[in-house]
Protein backbone atom coordinates (compact mmCIF):
# COMPACT_ATOMS: atom_id res chain seq x y z
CA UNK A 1 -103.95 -120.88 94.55
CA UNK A 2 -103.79 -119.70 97.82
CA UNK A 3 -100.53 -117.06 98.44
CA UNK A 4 -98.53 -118.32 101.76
CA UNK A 5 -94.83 -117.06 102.67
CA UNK A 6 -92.70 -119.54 101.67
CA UNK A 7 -94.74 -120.85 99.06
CA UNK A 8 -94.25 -119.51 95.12
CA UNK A 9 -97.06 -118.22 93.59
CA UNK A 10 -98.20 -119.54 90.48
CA UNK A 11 -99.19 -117.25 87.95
CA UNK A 12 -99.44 -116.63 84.63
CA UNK A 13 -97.14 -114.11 83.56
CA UNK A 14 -96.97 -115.46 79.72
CA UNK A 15 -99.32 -112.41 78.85
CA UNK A 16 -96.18 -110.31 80.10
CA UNK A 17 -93.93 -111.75 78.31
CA UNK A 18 -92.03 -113.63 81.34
CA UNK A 19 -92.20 -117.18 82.58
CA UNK A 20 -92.15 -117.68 86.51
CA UNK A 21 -90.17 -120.92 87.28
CA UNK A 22 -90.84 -122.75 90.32
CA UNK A 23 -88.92 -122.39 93.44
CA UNK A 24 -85.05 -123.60 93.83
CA UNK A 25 -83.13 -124.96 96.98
CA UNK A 26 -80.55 -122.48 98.26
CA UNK A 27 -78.16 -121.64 100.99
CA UNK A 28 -80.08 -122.60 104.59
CA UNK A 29 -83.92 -122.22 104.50
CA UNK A 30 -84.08 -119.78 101.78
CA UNK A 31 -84.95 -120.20 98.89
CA UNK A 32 -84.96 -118.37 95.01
CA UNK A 33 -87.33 -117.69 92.48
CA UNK A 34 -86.13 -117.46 88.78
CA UNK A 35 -87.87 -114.94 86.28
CA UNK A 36 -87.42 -115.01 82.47
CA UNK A 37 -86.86 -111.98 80.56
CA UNK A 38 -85.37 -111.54 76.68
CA UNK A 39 -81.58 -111.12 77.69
CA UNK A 40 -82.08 -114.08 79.93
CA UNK A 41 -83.03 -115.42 83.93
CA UNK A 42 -82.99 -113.49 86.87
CA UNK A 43 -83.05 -115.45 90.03
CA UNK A 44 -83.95 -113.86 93.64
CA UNK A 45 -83.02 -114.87 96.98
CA UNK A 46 -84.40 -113.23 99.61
CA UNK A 47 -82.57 -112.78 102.56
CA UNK A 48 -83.51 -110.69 105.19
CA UNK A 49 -85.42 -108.03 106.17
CA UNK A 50 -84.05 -105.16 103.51
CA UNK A 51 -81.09 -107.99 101.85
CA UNK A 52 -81.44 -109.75 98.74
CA UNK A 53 -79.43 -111.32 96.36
CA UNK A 54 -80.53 -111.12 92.36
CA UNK A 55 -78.12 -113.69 90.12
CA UNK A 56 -78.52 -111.96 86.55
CA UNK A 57 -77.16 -112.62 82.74
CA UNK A 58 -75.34 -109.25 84.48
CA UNK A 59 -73.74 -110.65 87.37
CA UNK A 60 -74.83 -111.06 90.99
CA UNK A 61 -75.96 -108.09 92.56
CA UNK A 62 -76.07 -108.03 96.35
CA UNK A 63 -78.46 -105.58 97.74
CA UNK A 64 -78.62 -103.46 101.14
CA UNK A 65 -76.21 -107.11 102.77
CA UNK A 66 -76.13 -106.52 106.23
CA UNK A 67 -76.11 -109.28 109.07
CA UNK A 68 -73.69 -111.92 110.02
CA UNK A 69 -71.31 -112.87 106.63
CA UNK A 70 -72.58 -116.40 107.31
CA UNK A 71 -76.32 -115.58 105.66
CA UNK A 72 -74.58 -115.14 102.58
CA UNK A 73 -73.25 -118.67 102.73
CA UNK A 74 -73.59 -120.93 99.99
CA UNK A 75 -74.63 -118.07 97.25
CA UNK A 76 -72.05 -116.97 94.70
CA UNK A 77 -70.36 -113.94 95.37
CA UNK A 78 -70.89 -110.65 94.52
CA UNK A 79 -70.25 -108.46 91.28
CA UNK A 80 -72.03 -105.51 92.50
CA UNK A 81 -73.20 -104.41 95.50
CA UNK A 82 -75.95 -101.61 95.71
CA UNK A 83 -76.95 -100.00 98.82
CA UNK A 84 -79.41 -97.41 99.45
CA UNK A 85 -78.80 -95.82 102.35
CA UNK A 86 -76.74 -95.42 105.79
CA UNK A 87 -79.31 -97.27 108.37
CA UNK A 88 -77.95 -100.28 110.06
CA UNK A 89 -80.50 -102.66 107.86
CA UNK A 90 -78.95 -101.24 105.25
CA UNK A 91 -75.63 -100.45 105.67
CA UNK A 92 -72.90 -102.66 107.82
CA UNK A 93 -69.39 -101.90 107.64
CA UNK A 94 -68.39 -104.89 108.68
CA UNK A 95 -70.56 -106.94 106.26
CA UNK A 96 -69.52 -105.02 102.94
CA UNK A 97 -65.93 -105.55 104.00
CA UNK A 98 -66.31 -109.33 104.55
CA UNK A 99 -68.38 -109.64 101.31
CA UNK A 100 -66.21 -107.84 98.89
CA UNK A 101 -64.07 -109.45 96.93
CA UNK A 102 -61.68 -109.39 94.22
CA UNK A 103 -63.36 -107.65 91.37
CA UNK A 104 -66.82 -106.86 93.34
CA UNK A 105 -68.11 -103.10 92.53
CA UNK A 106 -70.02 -101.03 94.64
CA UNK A 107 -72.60 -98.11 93.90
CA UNK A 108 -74.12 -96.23 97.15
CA UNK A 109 -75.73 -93.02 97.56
CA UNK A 110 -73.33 -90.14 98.33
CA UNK A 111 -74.13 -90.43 102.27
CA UNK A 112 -72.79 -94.05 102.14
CA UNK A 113 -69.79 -93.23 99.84
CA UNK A 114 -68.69 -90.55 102.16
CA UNK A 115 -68.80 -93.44 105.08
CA UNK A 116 -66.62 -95.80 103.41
CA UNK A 117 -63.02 -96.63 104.70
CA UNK A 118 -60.88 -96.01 102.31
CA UNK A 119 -60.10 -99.49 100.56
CA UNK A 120 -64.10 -99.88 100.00
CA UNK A 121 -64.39 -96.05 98.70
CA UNK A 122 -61.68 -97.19 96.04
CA UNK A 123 -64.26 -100.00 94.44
CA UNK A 124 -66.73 -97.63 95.15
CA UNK A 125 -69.20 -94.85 92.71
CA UNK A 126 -71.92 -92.81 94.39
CA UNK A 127 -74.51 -91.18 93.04
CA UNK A 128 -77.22 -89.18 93.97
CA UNK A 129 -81.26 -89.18 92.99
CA UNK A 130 -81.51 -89.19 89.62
CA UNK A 131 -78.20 -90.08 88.43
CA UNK A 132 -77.69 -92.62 86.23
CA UNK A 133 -74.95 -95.40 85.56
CA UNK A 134 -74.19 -98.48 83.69
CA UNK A 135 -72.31 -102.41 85.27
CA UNK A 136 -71.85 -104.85 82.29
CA UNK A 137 -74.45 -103.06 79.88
CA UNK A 138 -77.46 -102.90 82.80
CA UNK A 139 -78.84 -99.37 83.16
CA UNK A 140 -78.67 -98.29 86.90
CA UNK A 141 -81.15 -95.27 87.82
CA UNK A 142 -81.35 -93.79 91.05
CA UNK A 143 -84.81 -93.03 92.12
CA UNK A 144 -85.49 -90.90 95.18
CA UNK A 145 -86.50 -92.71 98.42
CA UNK A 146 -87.94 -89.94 101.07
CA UNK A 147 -90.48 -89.76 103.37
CA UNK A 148 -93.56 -86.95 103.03
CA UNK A 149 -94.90 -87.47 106.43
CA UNK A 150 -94.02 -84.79 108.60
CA UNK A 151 -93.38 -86.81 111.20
CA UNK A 152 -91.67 -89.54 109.67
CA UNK A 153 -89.20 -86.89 107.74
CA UNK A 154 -86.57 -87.53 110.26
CA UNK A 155 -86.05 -90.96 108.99
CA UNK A 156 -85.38 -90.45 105.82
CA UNK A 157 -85.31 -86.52 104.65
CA UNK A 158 -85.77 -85.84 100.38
CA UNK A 159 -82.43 -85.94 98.42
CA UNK A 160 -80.22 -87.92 100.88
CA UNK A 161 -81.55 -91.93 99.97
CA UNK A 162 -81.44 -93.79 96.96
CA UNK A 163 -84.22 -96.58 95.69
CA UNK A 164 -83.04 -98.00 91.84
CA UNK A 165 -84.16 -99.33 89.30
CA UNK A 166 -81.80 -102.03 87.16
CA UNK A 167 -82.93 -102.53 83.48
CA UNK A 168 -81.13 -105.54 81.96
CA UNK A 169 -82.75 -106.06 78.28
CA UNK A 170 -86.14 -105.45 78.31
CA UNK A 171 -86.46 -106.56 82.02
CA UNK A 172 -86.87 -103.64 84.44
CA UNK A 173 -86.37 -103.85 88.32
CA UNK A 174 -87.20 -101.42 90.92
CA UNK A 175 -86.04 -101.43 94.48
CA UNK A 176 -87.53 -98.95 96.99
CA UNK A 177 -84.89 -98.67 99.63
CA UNK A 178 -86.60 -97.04 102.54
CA UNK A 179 -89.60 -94.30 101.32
CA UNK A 180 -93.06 -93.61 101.45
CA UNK A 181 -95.23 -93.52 98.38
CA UNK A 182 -93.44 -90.74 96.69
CA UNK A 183 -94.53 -89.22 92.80
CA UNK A 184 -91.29 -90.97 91.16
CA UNK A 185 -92.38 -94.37 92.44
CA UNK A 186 -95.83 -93.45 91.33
CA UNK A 187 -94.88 -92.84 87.86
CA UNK A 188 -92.46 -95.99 87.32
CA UNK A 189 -93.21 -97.24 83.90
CA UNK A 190 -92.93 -101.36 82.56
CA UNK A 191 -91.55 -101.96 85.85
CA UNK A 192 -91.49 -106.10 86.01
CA UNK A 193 -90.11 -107.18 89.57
CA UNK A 194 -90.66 -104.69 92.34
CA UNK A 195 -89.55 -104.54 96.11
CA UNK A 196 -91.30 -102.81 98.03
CA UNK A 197 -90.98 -102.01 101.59
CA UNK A 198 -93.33 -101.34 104.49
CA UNK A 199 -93.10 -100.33 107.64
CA UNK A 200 -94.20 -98.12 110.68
CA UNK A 201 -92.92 -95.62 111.61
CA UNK A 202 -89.98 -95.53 109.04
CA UNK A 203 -91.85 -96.04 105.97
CA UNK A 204 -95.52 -96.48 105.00
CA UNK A 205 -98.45 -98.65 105.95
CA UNK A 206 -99.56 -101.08 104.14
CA UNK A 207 -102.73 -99.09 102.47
CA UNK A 208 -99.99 -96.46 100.81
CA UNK A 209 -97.96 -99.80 99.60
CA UNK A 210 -100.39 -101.21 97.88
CA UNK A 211 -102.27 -98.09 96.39
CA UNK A 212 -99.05 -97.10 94.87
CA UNK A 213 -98.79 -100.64 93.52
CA UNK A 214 -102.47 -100.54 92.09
CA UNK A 215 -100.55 -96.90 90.23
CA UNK A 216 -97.85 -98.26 88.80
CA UNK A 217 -98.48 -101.60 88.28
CA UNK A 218 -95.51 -103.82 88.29
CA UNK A 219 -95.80 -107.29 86.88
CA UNK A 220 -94.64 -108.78 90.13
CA UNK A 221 -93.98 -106.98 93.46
CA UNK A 222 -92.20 -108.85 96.74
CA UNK A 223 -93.20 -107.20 100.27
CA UNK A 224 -90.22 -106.65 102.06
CA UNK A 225 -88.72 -104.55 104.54
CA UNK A 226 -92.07 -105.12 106.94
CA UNK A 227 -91.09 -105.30 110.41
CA UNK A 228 -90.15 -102.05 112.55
CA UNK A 229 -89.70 -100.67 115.58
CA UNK A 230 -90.34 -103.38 118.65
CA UNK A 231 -90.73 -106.40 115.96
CA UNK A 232 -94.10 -104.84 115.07
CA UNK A 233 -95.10 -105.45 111.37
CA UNK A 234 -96.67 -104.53 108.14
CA UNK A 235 -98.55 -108.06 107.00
CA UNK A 236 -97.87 -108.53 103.59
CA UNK A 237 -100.97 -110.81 103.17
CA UNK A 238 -102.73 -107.77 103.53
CA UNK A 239 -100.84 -105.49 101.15
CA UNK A 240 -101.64 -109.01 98.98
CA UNK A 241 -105.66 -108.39 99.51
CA UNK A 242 -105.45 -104.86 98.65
CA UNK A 243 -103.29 -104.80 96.05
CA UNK A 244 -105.29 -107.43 93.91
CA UNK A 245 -104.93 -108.44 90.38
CA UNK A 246 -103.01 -105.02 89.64
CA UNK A 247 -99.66 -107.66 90.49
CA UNK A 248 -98.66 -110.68 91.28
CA UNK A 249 -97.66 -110.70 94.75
CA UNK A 250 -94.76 -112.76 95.96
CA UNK A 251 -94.68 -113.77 99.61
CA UNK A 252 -91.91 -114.72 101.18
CA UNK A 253 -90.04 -115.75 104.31
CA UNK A 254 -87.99 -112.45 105.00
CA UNK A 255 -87.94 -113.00 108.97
């Protein structure tokens, strides 16, 4: 079948040991795919750029939500909220403020933490690369998210920014944050939903994205994160060529 943006990718994953359901209507034009693991569904909805929402037998995690509160419209709120770093696609204020609620949690890297007013630092635990935590019996790891570039070391220097990796049951998610190809992402292990991001000159090009996906194989990886400076882009069709039958790709409308 041929991969498109917006359309869900059919593959057999039963050799894995998940089912991929097809796609679900959600809030505005996005929409959310639903993977099976032992402890039960996890259901994605991308929403922009770096943002995503993950409903899991854990809670709802909110990831990097920045934009107008409005996106978030029509999902249910959030449990947890996990952000990576302090870059406006990242990190809003504004946006965290209007999205926590009530009982919602939040886990940042100790940049962020050290950002929040105080009444957002009190629902609040940091930690730094390679710290580890547990929300409602998921395993939280903080992976390292840095660029090796000299020039691109700037953006995003080595021990500051967090990627993480969520393992509910057997069922094991990693999400980059903002880095280049480093050795930790590298040597990921059972890793069954990736995303992955790509972009110039903040991140990596699509060649490093997809070699490091041919390394460390995840059952399913989701190009995001692929637009940068000036609207210019990464195209994940590409990284889809090149990363071949080492993953099933996922496509989606992120812009």
């Amino acid at each position: 079948m041929t991969q498109t943006r917006r359309n869900f990718l059919k593959t057999s994953l039963a050799g894995a040991g998940l089912t991929a359901l097809p796609l679900l209507a959600s809030a505005g034009s996005h929409s959310s795919d639903i993977f099976e693991g032992s402890a039960g569904a996890v259901k994605v909805h991308p929403i922009n750029h770096a943002s995503l929402i993950l409903e899991t037998p854990v809670g709802v995690l909110y990831v990097d939500p920045v934009g107008a509160p409005d996106l978030y419209k029509g999902n249910p709120p959030a449990d947890l909220i996990l952000i990576t770093h302090e870059h406006g696609d990242h990190y809003k204020e504004e946006t965290l403020a209007a999205l926590t609620q009530g009982e919602t949690q939040l886990i940042t890297n100790p940049a962020v933490h050290a950002k929040l007013p105080a009444e957002l630092q009190a629902k609040a635990k940091h930690m730094g690369n390679g710290g580890n935590d547990m929300f409602n019996g998921m395993n939280i790891d903080a992976i390292p998210a840095y660029n090796m570039t000299e020039e691109r070391k700037k953006f995003h220097p080595q021990g500051r920014d967090n990627g993480y990796v969520l393992t509910i049951g057997d069922f094991r998610i990693y999400i980059s944050g903002d880095t280049e190809d480093t050795p930790e992402m590298r040597a990921l292990k059972d890793i069954d939903l990736a995303f992955l991001c790509m972009n110039l000159p903040f991140t990596m090009p699509v060649e490093a994205a997809a070699d490091a996906v041919r390394e460390f194989k995840p059952k399913n990886v989701y190009p995001y994160h692929y637009r940068g400076r000036d609207g210019g882009t990464q195209d994940p069709e590409e990284f889809a060529k090149l990363v071949g039958d080492a993953s099933a790709v996922q496509l989606r409308g992120w812009y």
